[in-house]
C-alpha atoms as a PDB file:
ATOM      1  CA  UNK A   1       0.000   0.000   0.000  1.00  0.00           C
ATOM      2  CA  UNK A   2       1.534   3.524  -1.133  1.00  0.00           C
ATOM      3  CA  UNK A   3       2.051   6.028   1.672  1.00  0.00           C
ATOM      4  CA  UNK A   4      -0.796   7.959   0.765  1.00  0.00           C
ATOM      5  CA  UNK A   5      -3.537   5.569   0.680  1.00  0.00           C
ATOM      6  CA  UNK A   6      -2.097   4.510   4.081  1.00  0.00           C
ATOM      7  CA  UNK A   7      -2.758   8.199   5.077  1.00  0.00           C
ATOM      8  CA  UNK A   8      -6.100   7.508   4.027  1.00  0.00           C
ATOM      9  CA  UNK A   9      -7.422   4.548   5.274  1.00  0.00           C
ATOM     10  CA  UNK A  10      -5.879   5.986   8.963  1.00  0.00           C
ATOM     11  CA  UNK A  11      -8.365   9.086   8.436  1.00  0.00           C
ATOM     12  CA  UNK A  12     -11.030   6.733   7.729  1.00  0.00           C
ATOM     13  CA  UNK A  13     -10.848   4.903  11.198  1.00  0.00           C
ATOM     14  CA  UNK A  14     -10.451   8.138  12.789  1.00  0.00           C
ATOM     15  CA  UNK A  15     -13.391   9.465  10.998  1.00  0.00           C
ATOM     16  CA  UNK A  16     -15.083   5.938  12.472  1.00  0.00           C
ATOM     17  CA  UNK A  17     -13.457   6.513  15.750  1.00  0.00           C
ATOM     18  CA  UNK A  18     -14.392   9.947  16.580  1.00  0.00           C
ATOM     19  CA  UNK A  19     -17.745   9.877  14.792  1.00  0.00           C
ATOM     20  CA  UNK A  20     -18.842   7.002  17.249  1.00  0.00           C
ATOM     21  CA  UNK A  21     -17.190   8.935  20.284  1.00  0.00           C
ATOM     22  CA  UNK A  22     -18.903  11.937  19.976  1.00  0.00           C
ATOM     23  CA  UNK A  23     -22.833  12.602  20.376  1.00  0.00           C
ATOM     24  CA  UNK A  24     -24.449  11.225  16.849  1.00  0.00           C
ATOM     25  CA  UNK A  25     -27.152  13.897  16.982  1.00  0.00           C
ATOM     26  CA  UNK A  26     -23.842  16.547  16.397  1.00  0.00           C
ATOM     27  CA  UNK A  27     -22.315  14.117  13.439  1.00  0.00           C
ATOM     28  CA  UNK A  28     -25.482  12.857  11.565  1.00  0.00           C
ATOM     29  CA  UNK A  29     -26.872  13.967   8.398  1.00  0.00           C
ATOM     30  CA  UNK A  30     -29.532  16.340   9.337  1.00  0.00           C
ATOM     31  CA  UNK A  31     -30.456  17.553   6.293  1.00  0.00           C
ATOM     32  CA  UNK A  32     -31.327  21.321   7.591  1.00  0.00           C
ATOM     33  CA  UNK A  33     -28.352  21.081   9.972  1.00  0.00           C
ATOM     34  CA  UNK A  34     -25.938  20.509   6.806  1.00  0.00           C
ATOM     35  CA  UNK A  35     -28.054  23.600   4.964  1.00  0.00           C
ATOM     36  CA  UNK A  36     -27.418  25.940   7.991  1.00  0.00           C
ATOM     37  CA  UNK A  37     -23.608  25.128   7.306  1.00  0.00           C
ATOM     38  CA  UNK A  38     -23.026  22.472   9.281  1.00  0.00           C
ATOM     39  CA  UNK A  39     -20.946  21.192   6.675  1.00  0.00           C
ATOM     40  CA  UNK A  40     -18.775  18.656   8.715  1.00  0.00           C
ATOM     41  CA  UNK A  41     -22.085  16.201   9.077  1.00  0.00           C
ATOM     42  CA  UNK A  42     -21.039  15.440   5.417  1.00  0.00           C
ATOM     43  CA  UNK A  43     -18.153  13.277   6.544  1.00  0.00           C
ATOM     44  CA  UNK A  44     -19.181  12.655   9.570  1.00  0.00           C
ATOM     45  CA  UNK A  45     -22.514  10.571   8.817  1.00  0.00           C
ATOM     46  CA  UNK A  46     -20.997   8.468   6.799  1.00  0.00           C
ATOM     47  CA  UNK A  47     -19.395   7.040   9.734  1.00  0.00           C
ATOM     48  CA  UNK A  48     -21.326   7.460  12.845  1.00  0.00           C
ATOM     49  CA  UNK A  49     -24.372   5.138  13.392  1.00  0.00           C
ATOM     50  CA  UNK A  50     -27.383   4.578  15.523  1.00  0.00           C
ATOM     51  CA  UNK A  51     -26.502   2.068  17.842  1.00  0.00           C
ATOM     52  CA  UNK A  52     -23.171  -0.321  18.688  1.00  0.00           C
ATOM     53  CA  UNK A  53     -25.583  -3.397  16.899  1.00  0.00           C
ATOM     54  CA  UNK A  54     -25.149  -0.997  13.959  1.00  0.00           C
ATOM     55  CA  UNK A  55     -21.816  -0.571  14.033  1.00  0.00           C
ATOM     56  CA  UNK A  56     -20.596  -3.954  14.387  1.00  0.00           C
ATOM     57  CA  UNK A  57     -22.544  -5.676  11.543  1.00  0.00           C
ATOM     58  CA  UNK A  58     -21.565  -2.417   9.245  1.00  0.00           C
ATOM     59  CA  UNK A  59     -18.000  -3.176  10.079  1.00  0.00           C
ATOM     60  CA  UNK A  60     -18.822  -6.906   9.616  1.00  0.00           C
ATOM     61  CA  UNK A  61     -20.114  -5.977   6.619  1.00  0.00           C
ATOM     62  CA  UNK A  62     -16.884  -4.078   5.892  1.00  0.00           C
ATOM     63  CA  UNK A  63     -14.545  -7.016   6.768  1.00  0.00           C
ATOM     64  CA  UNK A  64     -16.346  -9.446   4.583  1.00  0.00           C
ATOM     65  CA  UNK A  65     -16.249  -7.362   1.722  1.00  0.00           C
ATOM     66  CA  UNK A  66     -12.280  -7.369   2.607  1.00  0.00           C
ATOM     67  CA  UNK A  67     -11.956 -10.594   3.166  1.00  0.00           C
ATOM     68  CA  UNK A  68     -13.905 -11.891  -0.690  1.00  0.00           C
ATOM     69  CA  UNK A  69     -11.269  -8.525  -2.287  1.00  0.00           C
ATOM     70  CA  UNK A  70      -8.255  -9.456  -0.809  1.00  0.00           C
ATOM     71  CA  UNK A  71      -5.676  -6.989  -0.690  1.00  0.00           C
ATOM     72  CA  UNK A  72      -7.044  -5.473  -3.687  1.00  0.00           C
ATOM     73  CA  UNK A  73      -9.448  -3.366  -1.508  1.00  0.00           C
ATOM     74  CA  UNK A  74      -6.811  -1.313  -0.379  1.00  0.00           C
ATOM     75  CA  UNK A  75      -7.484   1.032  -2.791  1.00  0.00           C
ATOM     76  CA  UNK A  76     -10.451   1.377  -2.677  1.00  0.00           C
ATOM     77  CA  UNK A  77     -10.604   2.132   1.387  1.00  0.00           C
ATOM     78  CA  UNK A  78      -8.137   4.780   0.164  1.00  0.00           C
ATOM     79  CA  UNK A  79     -11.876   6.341  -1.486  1.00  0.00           C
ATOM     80  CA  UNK A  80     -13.655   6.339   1.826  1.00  0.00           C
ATOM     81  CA  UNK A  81     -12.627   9.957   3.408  1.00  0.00           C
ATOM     82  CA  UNK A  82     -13.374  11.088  -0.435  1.00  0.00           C
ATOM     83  CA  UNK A  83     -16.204   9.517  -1.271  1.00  0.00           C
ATOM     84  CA  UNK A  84     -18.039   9.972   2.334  1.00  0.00           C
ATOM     85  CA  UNK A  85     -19.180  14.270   1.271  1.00  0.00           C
ATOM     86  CA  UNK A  86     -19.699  13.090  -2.109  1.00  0.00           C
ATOM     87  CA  UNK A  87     -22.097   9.903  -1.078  1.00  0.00           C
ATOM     88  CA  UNK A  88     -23.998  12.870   1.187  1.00  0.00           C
ATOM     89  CA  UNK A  89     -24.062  15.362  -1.668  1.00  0.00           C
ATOM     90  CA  UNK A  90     -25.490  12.549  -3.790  1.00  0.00           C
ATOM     91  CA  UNK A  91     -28.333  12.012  -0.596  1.00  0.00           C
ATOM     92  CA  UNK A  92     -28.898  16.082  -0.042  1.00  0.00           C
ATOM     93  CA  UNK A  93     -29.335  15.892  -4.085  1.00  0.00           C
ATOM     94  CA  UNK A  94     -31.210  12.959  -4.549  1.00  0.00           C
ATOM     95  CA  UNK A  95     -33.413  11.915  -1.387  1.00  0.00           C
ATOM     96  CA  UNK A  96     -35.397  15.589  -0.471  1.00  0.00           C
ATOM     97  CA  UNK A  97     -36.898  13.222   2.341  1.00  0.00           C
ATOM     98  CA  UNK A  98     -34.623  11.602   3.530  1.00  0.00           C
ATOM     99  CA  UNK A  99     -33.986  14.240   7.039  1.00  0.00           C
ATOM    100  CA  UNK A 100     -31.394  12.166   9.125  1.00  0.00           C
ATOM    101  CA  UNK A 101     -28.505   9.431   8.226  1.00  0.00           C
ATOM    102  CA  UNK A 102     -26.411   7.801   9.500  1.00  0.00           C
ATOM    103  CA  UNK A 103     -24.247   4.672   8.715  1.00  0.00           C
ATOM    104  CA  UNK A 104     -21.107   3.095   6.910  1.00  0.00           C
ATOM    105  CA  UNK A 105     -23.196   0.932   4.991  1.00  0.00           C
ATOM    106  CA  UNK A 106     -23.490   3.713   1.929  1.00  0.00           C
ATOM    107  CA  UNK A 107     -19.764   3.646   1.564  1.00  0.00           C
ATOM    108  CA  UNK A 108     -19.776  -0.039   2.045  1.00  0.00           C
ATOM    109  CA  UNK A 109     -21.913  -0.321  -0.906  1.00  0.00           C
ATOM    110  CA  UNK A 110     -18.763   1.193  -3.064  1.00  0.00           C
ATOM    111  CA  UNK A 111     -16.776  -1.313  -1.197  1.00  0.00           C
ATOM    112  CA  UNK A 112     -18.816  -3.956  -2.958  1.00  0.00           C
ATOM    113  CA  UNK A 113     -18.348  -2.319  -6.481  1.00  0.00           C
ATOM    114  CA  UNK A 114     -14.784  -2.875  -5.690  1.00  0.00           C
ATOM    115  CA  UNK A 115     -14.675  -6.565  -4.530  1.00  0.00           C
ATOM    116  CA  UNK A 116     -17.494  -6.876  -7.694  1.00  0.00           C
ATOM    117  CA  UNK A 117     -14.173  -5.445  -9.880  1.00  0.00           C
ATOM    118  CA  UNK A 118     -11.006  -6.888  -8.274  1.00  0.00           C
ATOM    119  CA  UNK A 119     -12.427  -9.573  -6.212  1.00  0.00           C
ATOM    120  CA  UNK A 120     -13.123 -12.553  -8.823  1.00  0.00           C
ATOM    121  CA  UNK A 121     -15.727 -14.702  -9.461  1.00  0.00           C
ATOM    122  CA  UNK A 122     -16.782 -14.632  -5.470  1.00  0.00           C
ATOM    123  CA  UNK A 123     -16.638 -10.435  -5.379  1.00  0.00           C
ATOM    124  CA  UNK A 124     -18.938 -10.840  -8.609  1.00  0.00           C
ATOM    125  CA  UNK A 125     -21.703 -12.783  -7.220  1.00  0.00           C
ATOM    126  CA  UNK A 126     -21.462 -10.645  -3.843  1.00  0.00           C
ATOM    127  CA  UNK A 127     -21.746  -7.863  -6.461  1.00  0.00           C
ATOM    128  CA  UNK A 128     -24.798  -9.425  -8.181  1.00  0.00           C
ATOM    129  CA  UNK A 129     -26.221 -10.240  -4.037  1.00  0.00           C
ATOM    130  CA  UNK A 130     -25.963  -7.016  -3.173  1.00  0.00           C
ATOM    131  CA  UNK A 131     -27.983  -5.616  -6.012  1.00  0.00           C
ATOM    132  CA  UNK A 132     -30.588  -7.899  -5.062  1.00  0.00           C
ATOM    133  CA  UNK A 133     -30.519  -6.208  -1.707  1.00  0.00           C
ATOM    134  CA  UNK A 134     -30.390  -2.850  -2.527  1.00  0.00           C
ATOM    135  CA  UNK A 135     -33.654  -3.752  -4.633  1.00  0.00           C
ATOM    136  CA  UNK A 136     -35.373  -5.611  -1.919  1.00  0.00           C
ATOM    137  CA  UNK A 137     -34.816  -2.882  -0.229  1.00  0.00           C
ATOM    138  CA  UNK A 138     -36.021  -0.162  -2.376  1.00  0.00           C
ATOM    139  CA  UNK A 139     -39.352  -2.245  -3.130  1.00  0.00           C
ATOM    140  CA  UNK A 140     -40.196  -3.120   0.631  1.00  0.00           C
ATOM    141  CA  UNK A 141     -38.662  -0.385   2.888  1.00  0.00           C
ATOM    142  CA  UNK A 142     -38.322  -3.037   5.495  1.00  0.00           C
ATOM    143  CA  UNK A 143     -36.121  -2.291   8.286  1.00  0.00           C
ATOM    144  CA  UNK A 144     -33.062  -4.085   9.058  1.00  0.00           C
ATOM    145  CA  UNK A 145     -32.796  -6.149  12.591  1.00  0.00           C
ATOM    146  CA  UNK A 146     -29.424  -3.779  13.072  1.00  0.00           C
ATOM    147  CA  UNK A 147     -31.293  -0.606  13.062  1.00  0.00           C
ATOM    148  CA  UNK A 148     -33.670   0.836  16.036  1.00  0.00           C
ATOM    149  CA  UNK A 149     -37.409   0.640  16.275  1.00  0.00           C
ATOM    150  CA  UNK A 150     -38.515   3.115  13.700  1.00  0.00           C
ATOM    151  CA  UNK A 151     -35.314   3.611  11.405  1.00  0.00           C
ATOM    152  CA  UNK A 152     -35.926   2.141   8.105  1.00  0.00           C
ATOM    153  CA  UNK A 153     -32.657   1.136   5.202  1.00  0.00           C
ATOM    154  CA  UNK A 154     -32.150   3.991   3.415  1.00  0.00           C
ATOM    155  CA  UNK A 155     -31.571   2.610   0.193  1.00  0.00           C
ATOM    156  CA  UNK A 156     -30.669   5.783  -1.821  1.00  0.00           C
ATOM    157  CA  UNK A 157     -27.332   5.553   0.537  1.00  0.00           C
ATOM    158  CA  UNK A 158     -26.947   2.282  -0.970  1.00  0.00           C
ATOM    159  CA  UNK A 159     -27.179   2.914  -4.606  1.00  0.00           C
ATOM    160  CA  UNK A 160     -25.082   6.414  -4.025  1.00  0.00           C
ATOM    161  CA  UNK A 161     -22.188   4.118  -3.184  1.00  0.00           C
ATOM    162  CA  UNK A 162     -22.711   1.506  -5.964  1.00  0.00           C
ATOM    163  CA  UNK A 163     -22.572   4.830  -8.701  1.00  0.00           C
ATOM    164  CA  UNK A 164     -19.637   6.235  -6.864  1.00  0.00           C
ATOM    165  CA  UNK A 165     -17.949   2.620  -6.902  1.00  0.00           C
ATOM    166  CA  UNK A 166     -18.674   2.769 -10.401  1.00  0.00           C
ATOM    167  CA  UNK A 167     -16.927   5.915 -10.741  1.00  0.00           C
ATOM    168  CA  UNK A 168     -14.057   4.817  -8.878  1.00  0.00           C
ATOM    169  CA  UNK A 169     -13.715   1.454 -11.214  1.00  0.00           C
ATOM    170  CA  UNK A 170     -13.528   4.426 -14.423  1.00  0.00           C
ATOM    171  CA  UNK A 171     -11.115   5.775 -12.702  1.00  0.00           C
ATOM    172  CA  UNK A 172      -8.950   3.430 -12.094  1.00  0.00           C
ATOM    173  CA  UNK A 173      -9.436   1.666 -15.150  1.00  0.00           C
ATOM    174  CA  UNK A 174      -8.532   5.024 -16.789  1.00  0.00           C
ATOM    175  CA  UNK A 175      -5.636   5.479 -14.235  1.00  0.00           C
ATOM    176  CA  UNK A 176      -4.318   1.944 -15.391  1.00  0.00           C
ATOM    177  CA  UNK A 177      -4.685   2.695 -19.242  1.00  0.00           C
ATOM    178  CA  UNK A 178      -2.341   6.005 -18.368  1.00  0.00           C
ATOM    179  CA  UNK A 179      -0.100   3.948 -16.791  1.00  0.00           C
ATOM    180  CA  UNK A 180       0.479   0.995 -19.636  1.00  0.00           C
ATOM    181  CA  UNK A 181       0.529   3.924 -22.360  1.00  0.00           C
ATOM    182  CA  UNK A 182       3.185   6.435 -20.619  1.00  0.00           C
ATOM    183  CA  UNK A 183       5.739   3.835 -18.996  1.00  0.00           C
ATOM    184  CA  UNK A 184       8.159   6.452 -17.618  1.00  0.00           C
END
């Protein structure tokens, strides 16, 4: 791993660390807290959640993904401290009713894009899985035994990190053609 995506993955954790420290009601997205310039609940949400149950099984979540990518996911935990504003842009843009967030699980979802891409057969099907999930669901908005009474999947999270995974795999696909056509 290159010193910089080191750097990155270490300000991910301590994105993780702090944002489950600290009170989540100051770190979620609140969608009229972020409009009065609260502008640090766009990194923030991304990694504070609504209960320890929530934590663990998005950081299960996160460690299986891992585990089917091998060390090619190294990369792309590099994205996370990027990605995280730009998932909650994608939410402030996209979901107008969506009020409060909060959860790993969004940027997970780019995880899988990345396992789906440099993880084999195995990060394929999880890839295929997960879209079955993220359509289940969209179609049921049933909650999820890891969140509280009352807190539903919020799916848009989902498919914002499956489009920015997608971006990511451009990018690095274009990164790689760059690479094999200016050998310096």
């Amino acid at each position: 791993m290159r010193a910089s995506q080191g750097l990155l993955v270490l300000v991910s954790g301590g994105l993780l660390l702090i944002s489950n420290v600290l009170p989540g009601s100051l770190l979620e997205y609140d969608r009229s807290a972020i409009a009065r310039g609260e502008w640090w609940r766009l990194w923030s949400s991304q990694f504070c959640h609504w209960s320890a149950l929530h934590l663990f099984g998005n950081l299960a979540a996160l460690a299986g993904v891992a585990i089917i990518a091998g060390q090619a996911i190294r990369r792309w935990l590099a994205l996370l401290p990027v990605a995280a504003p730009l998932l909650s842009a994608f939410l402030l843009i996209t979901a107008p009713a969506l009020e409060h967030y909060r959860g790993l699980s969004g940027l997970v979802a780019l995880l899988v894009v990345g396992a789906a891409v440099d993880g084999g057969i195995i990060g394929r099907v999880l890839g295929l899985a997960y879209l079955g999930k993220l359509f289940f669901d969209a179609t049921t908005g049933s909650p999820s035994a890891l969140l509280p009474e009352g807190i539903v999947t919020a799916w848009p999270a989902h498919l914002g990190g499956i489009l920015l995974g997608l971006v990511a795999a451009l990018g690095f696909r274009w990164q790689a053609s760059q690479t094999t056509q200016d050998p310096r």
